[in-house]
C-alpha atoms as a PDB file:
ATOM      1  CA  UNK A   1     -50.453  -7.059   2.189  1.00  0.00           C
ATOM      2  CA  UNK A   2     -50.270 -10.688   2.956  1.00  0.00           C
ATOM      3  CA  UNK A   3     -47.970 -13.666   1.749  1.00  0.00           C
ATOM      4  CA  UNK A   4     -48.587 -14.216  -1.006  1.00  0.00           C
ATOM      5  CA  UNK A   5     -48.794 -10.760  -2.930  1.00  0.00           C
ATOM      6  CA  UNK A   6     -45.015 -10.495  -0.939  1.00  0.00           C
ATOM      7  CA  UNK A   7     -44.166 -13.577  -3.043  1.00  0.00           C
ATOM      8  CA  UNK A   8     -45.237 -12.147  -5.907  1.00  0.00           C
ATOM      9  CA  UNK A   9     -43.058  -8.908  -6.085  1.00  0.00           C
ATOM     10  CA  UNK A  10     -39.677  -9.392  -7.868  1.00  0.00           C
ATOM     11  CA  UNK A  11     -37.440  -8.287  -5.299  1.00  0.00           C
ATOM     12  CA  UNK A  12     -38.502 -11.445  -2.626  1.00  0.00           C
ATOM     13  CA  UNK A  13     -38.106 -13.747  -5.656  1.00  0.00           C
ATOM     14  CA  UNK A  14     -34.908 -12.475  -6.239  1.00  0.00           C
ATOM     15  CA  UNK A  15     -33.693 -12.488  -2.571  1.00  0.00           C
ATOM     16  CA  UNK A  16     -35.381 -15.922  -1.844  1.00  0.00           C
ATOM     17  CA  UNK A  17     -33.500 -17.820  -5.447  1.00  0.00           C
ATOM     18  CA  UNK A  18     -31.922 -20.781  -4.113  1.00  0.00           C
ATOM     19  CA  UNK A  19     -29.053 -20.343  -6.157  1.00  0.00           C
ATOM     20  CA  UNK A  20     -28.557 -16.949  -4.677  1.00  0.00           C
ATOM     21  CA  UNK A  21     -28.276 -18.023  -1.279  1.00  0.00           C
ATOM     22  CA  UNK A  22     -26.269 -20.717  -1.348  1.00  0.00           C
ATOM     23  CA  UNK A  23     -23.952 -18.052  -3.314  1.00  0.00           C
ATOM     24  CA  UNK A  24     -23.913 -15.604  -0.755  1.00  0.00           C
ATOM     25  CA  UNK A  25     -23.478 -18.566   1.785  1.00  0.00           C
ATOM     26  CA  UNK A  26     -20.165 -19.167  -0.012  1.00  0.00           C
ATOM     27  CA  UNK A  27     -19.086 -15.656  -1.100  1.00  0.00           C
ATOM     28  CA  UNK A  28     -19.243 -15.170   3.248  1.00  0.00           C
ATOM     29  CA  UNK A  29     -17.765 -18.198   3.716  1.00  0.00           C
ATOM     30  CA  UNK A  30     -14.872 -18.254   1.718  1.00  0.00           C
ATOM     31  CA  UNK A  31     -14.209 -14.358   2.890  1.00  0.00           C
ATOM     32  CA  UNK A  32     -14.307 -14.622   6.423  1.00  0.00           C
ATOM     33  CA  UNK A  33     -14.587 -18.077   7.660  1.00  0.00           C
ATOM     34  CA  UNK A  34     -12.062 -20.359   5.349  1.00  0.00           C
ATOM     35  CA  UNK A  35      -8.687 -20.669   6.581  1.00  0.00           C
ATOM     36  CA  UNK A  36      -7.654 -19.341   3.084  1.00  0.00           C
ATOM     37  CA  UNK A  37      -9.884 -16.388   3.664  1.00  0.00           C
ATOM     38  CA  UNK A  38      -9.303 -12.626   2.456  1.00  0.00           C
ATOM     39  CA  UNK A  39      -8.454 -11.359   5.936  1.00  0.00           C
ATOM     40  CA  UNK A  40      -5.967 -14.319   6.655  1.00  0.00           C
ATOM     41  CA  UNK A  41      -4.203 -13.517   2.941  1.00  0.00           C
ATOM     42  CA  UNK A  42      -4.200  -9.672   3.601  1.00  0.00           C
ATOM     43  CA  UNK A  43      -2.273 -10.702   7.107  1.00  0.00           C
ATOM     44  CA  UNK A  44      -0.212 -12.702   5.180  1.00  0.00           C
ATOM     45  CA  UNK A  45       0.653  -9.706   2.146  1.00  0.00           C
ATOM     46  CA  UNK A  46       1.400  -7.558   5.364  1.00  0.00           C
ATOM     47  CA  UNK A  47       4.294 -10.320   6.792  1.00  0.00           C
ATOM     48  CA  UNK A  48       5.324 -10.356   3.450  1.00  0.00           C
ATOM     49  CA  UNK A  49       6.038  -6.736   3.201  1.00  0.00           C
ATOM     50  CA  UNK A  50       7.803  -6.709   6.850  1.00  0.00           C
ATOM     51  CA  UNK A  51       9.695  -9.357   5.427  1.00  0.00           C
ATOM     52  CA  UNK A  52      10.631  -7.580   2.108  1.00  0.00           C
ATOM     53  CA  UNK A  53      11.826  -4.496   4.225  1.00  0.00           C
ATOM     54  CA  UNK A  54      13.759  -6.640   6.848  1.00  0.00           C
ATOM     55  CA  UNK A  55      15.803  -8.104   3.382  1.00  0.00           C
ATOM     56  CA  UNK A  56      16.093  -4.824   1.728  1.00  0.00           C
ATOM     57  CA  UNK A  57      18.130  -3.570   5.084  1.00  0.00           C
ATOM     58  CA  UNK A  58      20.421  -6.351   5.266  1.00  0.00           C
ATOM     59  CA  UNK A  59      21.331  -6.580   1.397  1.00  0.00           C
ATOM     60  CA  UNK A  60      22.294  -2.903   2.503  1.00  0.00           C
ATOM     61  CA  UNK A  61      23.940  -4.146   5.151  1.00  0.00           C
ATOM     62  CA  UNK A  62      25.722  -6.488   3.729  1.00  0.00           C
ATOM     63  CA  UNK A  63      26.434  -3.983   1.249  1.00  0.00           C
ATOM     64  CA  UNK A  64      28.133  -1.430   3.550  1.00  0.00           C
ATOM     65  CA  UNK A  65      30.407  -4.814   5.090  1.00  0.00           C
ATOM     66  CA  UNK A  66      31.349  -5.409   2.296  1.00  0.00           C
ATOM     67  CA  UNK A  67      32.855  -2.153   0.675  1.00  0.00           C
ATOM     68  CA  UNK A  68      34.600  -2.073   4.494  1.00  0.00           C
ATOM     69  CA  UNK A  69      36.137  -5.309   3.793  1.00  0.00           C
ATOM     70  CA  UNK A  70      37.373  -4.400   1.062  1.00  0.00           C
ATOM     71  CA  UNK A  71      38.631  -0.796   2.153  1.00  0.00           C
ATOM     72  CA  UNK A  72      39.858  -3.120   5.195  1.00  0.00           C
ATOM     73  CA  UNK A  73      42.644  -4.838   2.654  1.00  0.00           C
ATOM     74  CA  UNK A  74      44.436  -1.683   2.416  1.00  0.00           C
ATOM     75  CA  UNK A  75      47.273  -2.062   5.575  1.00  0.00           C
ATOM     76  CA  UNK A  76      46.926   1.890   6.749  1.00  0.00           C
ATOM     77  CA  UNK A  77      43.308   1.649   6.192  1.00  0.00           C
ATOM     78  CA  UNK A  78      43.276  -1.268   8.993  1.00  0.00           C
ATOM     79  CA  UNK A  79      45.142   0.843  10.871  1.00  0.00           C
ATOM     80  CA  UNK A  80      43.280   3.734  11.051  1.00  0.00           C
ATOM     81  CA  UNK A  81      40.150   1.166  11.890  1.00  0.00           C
ATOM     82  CA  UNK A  82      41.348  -0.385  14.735  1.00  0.00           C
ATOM     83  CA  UNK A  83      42.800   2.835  15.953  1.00  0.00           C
ATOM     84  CA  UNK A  84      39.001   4.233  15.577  1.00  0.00           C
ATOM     85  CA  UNK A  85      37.112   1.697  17.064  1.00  0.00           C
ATOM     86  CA  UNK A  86      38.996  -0.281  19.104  1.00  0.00           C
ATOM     87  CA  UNK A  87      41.257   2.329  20.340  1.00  0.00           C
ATOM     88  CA  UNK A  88      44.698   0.507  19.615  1.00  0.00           C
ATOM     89  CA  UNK A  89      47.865   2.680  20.060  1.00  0.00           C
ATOM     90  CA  UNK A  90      51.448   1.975  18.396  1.00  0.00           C
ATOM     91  CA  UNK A  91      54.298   1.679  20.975  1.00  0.00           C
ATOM     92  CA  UNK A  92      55.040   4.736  22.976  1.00  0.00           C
ATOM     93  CA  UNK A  93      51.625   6.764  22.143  1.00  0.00           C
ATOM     94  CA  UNK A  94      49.310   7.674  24.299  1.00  0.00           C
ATOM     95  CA  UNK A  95      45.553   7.845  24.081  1.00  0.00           C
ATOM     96  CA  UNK A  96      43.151  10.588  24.860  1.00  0.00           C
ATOM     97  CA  UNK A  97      39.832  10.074  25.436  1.00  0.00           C
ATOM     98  CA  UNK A  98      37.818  13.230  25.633  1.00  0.00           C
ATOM     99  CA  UNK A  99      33.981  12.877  26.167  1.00  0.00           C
ATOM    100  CA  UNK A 100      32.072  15.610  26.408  1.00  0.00           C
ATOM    101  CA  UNK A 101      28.997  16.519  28.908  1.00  0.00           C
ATOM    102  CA  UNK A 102      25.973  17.263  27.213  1.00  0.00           C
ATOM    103  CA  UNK A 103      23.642  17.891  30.700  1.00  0.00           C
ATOM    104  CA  UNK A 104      23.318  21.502  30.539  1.00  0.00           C
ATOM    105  CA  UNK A 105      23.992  22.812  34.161  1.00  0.00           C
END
């Protein structure tokens, strides 16, 4: 088998077209090696998605603020909130603090 029955078979003619080459040249390029290229934009869709989640948990957040706020406007509602989390007292209570031990002995 020499050259030139090679060049003769379909397949090499196909494989050797000029406009085929400079094709796959640019199909490679423009996948891989362009600074717009598929593996840069699937990075990017990934950020994205991080992104999306981060926002979905604070519109929750600022969901959950807000209804407090508003339960907040009721006077013995405020009370009960500072006397939960900030352990306020009215005059001449006392405050017991009991934390439990949860190492098993």
């Amino acid at each position: 088998m020499n050259f030139k029955s090679l060049k003769e078979k379909p397949f090499f003619k196909i494989v050797t077209n000029i406009y085929l080459l400079i094709l796959t040249g640019f199909v490679i390029w423009m996948l891989f090696l362009d600074e717009n290229s598929y593996l840069t934009h699937r990075e990017f869709n990934k950020e994205i998605k991080e992104l999306e989640t981060w926002i979905e948990y604070h519109k929750q957040k600022i969901a959950q603020d807000k209804q407090t706020i508003q339960k907040l406007q009721d006077s013995l509602e405020l009370e009960r909130y500072a006397r939960e989390k900030y352990l306020m007292k009215r005059e001449n209570e006392d405050i017991f603090i009991i934390e439990f031990d949860t190492i098993k002995k």
